[in-house]
Protein backbone atom coordinates (compact mmCIF):
# COMPACT_ATOMS: atom_id res chain seq x y z
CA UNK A 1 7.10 124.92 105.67
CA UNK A 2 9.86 122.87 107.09
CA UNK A 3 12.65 124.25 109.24
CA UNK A 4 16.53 123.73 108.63
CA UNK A 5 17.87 121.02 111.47
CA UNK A 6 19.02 122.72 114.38
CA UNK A 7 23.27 122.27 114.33
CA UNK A 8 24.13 119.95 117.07
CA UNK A 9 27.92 120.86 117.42
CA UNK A 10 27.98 118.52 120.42
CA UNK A 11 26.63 115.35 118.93
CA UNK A 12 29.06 112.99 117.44
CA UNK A 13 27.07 112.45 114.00
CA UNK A 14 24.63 115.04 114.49
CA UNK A 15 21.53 112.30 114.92
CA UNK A 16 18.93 113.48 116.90
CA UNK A 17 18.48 112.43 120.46
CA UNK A 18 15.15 112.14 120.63
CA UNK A 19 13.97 108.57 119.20
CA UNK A 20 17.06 107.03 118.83
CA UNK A 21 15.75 103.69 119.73
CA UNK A 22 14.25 103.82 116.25
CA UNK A 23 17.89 104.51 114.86
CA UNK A 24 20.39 101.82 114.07
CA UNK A 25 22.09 100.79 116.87
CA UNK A 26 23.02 98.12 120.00
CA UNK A 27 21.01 99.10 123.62
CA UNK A 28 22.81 98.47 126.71
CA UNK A 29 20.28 97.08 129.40
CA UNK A 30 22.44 98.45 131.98
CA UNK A 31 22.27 102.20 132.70
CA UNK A 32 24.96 102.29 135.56
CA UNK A 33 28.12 103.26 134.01
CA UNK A 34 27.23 103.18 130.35
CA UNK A 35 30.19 105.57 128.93
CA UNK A 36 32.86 103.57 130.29
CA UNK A 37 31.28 100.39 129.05
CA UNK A 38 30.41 101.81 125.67
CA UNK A 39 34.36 102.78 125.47
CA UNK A 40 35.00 98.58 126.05
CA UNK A 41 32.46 97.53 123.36
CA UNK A 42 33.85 99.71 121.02
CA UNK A 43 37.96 98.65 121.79
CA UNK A 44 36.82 95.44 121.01
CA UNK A 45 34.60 96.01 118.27
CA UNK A 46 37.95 97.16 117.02
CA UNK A 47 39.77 93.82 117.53
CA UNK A 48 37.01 92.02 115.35
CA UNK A 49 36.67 94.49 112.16
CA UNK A 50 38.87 96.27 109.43
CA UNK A 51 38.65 99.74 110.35
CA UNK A 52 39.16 103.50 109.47
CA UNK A 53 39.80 105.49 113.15
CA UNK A 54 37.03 108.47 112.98
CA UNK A 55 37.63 111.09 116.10
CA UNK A 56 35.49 108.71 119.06
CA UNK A 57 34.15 106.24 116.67
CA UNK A 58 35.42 103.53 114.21
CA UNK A 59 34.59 103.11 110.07
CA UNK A 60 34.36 99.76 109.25
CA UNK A 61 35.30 99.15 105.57
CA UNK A 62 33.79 96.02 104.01
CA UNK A 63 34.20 94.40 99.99
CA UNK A 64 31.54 91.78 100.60
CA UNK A 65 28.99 93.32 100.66
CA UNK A 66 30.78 96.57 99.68
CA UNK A 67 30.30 99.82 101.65
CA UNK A 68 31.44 101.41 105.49
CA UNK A 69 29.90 101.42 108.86
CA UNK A 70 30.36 103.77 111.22
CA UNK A 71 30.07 103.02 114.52
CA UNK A 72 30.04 105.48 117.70
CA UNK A 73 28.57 105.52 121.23
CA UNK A 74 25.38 107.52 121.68
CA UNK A 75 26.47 110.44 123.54
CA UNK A 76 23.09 110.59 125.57
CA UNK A 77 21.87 106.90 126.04
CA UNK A 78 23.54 102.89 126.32
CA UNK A 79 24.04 102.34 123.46
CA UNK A 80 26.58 102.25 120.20
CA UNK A 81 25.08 103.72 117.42
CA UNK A 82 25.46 101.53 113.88
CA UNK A 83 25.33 103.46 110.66
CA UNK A 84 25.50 101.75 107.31
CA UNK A 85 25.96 102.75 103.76
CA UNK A 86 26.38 100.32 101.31
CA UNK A 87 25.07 101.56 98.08
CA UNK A 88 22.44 100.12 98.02
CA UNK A 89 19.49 99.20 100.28
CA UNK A 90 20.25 95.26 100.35
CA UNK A 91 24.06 96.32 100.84
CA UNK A 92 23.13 98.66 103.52
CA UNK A 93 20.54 96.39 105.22
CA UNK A 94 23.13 93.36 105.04
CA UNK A 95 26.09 95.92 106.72
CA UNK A 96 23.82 97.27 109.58
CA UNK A 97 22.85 93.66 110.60
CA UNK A 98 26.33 92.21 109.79
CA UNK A 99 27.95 95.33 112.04
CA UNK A 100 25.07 95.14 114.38
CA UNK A 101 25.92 91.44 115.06
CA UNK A 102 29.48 92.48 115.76
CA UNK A 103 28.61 94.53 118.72
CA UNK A 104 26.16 92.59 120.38
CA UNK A 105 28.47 89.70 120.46
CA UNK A 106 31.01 91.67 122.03
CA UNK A 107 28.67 93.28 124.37
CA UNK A 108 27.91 89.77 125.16
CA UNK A 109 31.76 88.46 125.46
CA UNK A 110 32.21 91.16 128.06
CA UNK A 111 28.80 90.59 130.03
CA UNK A 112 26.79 93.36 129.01
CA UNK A 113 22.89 92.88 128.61
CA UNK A 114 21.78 94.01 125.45
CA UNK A 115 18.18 95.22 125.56
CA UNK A 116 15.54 94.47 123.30
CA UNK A 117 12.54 96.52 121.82
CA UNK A 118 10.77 94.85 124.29
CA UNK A 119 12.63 95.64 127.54
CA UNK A 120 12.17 99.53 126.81
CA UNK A 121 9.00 98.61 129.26
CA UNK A 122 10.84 97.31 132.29
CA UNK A 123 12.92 94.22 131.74
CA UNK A 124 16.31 93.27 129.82
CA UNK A 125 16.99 90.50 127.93
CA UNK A 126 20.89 88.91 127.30
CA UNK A 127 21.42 89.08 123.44
């Protein structure tokens, strides 16, 4: 029988922690540091989207395709954590890629590596 999800008062959007590679979202290849440079990314994220201000994270709202983003650090690993909902699958798939694009390039702007599926066994790769 399944079991209610556990309340996680202390997660930003409640995702689970466990997997979130598999999640939307950007990976930072460095690990030194990451919650001051995931506060960068995501003040300059800021500069390059329409946005709603969420309590630490932004809402992107977009009319082509239609829908909203949200975008947040992941309080436990690198990364910034891209959520999409655009009414429908294409909409949604086209946001999170769109959004996606957004932070890698300015993860890349400021110097950041972004890591690939690849790297999760050893190396990093600049996006």
């Amino acid at each position: 029988m399944a079991a209610p999800r556990e309340r996680k008062d202390d997660h930003l959007l409640y995702a689970d922690a466990v997997g979130s590679r598999g999640k939307s979202g950007v990976w930072f290849g460095e690990r030194e540091a990451f919650q001051t440079r995931q506060h960068d990314v995501m003040e300059d994220v800021k500069e390059k989207v329409s946005w709603v201000p969420l309590e630490n994270a932004v809402m992107a709202v977009s009319l082509d395709p239609p829908g909203i983003v949200v975008m947040a650090p992941n309080p436990s690993l690198p990364g910034i954590i891209v959520l999409a909902d655009g009414a429908t699958p294409e909409n949604s798939e086209q946001l999170k890629s769109q959004y996606t694009s957004i932070v890698k390039e300015v993860m890349d702007k400021q110097g950041l590596t972004v890591e690939t599926e690849d790297d999760e066994a050893g190396g990093s790769q600049a996006g």
